[in-house]
Protein backbone atom coordinates (compact mmCIF):
# COMPACT_ATOMS: atom_id res chain seq x y z
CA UNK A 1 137.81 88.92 103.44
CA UNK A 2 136.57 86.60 101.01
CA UNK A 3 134.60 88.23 98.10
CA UNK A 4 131.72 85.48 98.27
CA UNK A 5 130.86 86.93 101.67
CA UNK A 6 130.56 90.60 100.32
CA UNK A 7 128.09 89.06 97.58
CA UNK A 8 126.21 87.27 100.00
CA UNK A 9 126.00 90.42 102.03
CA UNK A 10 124.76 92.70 98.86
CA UNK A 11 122.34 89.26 98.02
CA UNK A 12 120.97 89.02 101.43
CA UNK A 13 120.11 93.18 101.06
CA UNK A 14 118.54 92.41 98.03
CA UNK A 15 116.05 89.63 99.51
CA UNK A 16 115.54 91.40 102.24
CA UNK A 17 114.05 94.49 100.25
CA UNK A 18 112.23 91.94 98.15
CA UNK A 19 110.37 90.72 100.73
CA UNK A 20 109.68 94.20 102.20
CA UNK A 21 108.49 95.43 98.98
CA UNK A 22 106.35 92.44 97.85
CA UNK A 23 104.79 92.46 101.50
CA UNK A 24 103.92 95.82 101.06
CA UNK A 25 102.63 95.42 97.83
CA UNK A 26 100.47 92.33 98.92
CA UNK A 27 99.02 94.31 101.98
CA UNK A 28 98.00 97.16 99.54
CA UNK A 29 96.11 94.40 97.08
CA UNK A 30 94.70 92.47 100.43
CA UNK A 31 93.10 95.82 101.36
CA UNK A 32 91.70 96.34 97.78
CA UNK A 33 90.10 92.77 98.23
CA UNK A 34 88.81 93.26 101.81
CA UNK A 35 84.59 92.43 101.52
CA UNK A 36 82.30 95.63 101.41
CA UNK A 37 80.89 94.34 104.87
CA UNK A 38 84.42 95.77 106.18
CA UNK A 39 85.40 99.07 104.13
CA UNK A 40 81.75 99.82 105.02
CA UNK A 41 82.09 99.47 108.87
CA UNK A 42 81.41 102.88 110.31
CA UNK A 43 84.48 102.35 112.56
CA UNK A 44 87.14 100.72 110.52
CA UNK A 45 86.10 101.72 106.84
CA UNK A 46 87.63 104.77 106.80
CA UNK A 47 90.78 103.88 107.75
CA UNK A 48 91.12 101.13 105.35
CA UNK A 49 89.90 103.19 102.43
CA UNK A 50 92.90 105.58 103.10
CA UNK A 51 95.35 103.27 104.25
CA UNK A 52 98.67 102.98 101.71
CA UNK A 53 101.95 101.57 101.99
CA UNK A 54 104.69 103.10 104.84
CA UNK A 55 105.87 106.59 104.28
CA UNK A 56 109.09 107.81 105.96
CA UNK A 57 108.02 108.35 108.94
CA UNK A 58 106.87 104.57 109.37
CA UNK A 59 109.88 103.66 107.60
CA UNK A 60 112.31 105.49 110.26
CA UNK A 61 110.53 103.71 113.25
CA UNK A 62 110.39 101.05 112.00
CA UNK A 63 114.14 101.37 111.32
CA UNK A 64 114.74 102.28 114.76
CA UNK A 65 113.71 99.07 115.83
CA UNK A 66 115.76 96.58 114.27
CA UNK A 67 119.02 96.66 116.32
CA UNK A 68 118.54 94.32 118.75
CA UNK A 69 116.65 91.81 116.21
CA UNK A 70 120.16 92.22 114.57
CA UNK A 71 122.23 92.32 117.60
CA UNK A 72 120.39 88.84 118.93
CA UNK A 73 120.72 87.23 115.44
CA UNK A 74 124.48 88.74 114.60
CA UNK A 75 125.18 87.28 118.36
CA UNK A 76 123.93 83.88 117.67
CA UNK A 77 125.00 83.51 114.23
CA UNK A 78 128.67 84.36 115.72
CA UNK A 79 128.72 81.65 117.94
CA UNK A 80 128.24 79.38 114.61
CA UNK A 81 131.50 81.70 112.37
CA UNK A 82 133.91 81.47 115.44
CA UNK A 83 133.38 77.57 115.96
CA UNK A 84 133.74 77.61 112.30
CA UNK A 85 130.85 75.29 111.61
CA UNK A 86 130.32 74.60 108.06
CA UNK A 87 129.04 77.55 105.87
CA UNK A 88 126.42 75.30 104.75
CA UNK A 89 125.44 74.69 108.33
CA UNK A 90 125.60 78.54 108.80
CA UNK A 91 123.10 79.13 106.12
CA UNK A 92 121.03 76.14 107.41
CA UNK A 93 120.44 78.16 110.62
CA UNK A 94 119.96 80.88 108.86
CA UNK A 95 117.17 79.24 106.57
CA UNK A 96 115.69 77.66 110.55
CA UNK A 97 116.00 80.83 111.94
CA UNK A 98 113.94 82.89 109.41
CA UNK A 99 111.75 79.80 108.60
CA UNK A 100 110.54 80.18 112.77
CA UNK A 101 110.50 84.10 112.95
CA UNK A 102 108.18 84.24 109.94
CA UNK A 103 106.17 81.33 111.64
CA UNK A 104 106.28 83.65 114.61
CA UNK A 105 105.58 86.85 113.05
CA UNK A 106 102.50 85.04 111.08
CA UNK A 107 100.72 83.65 113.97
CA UNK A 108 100.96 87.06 115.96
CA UNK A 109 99.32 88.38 112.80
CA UNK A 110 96.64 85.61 112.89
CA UNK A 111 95.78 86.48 116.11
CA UNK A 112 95.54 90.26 115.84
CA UNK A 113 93.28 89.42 113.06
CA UNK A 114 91.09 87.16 115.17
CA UNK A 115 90.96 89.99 117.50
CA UNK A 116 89.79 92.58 115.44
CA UNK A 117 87.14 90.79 113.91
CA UNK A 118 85.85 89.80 117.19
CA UNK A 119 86.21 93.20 118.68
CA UNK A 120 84.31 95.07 115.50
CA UNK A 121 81.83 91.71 114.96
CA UNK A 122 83.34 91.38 110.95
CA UNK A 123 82.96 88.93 108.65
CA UNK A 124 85.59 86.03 108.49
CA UNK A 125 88.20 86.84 105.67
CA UNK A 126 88.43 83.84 102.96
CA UNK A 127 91.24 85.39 100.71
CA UNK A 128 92.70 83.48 98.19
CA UNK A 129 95.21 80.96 98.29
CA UNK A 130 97.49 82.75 95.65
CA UNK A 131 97.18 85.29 98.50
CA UNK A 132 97.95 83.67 101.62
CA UNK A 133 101.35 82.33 99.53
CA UNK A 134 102.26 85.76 98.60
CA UNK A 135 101.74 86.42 102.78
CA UNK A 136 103.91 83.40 103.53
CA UNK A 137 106.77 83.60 100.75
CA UNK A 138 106.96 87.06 101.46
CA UNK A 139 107.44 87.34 105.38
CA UNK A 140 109.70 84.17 104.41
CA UNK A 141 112.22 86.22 102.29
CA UNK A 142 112.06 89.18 104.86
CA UNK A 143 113.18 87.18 107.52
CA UNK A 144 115.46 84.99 105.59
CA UNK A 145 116.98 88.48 104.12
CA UNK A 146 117.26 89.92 107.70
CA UNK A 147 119.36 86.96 108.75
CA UNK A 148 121.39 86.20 106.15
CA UNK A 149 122.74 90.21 106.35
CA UNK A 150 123.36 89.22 109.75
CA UNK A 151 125.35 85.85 108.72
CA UNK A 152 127.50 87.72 106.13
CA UNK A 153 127.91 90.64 108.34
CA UNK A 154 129.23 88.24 111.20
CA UNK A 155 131.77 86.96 108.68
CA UNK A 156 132.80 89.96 107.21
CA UNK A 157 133.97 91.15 110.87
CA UNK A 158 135.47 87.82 111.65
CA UNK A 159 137.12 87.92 108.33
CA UNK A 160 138.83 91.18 109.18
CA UNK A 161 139.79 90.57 112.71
């Protein structure tokens, strides 16, 4: 097993909790920024004054539902390692592959958001660009972290078999 493939499996960890850290982070300062017009709706204000990042219990389910993200992912990054395609290819795919799941995961954000305004009649948000990059870069490394722990972990097993 080559030892550049159990660094890029401790490296892809590492962005991986990067991005889940700095997304938390940025949803606690978003919420800190939100316009008085929402942390004073009767319905919703509450919530959002008390809301703070994941405890365990969040943490566990949201645990619990990562296998077959990783299964789908390990599966077709395994395709890639046993028709030995370039490594640079691999980490191509992997670089398309979290590029399009954080496009994914953003837009179903975007539209919850849409929703909930509508539904509770709230202001539009305008937050800052400095912001919305934080939002992007973040979900970016998340993903990209995800997927490369998939990629090394792919190679790792094909290494040893």
């Amino acid at each position: 097993m080559p030892a550049s493939d159990v660094i890029g499996l401790g490296a892809s960890v590492v962005v991986w909790a990067a991005g889940l850290y700095s997304s938390r982070r940025r949803y606690t300062v978003a919420i800190a920024r939100l316009p008085d017009s929402w942390l004073s709706h009767p319905e919703i204000g509450p919530a959002y004054r008390e809301a703070r990042p994941w405890g365990r219990r969040e943490l566990v389910e949201w645990i619990r539902r990562l296998p077959p993200y990783l299964a789908g992912d390990a599966l077709f990054l395994s395709a890639l390692v046993a028709v030995d395609v370039l490594f640079v290819l691999q980490l191509s795919a992997c670089v398309a592959f979290a590029a399009l799941n954080s496009f994914w995961i953003l837009e179903a954000d975007r539209r919850r958001l849409v929703e909930f305004m509508e539904r509770y009649e709230l202001s539009p948000l305008r937050p800052s660009r400095l912001l919305l990059a934080w939002y992007v870069a973040s979900r970016f490394a998340a993903s990209l972290g995800f997927v490369a722990f998939a990629l090394f972990s792919v190679r790792i097993v094909f290494a040893l078999a």
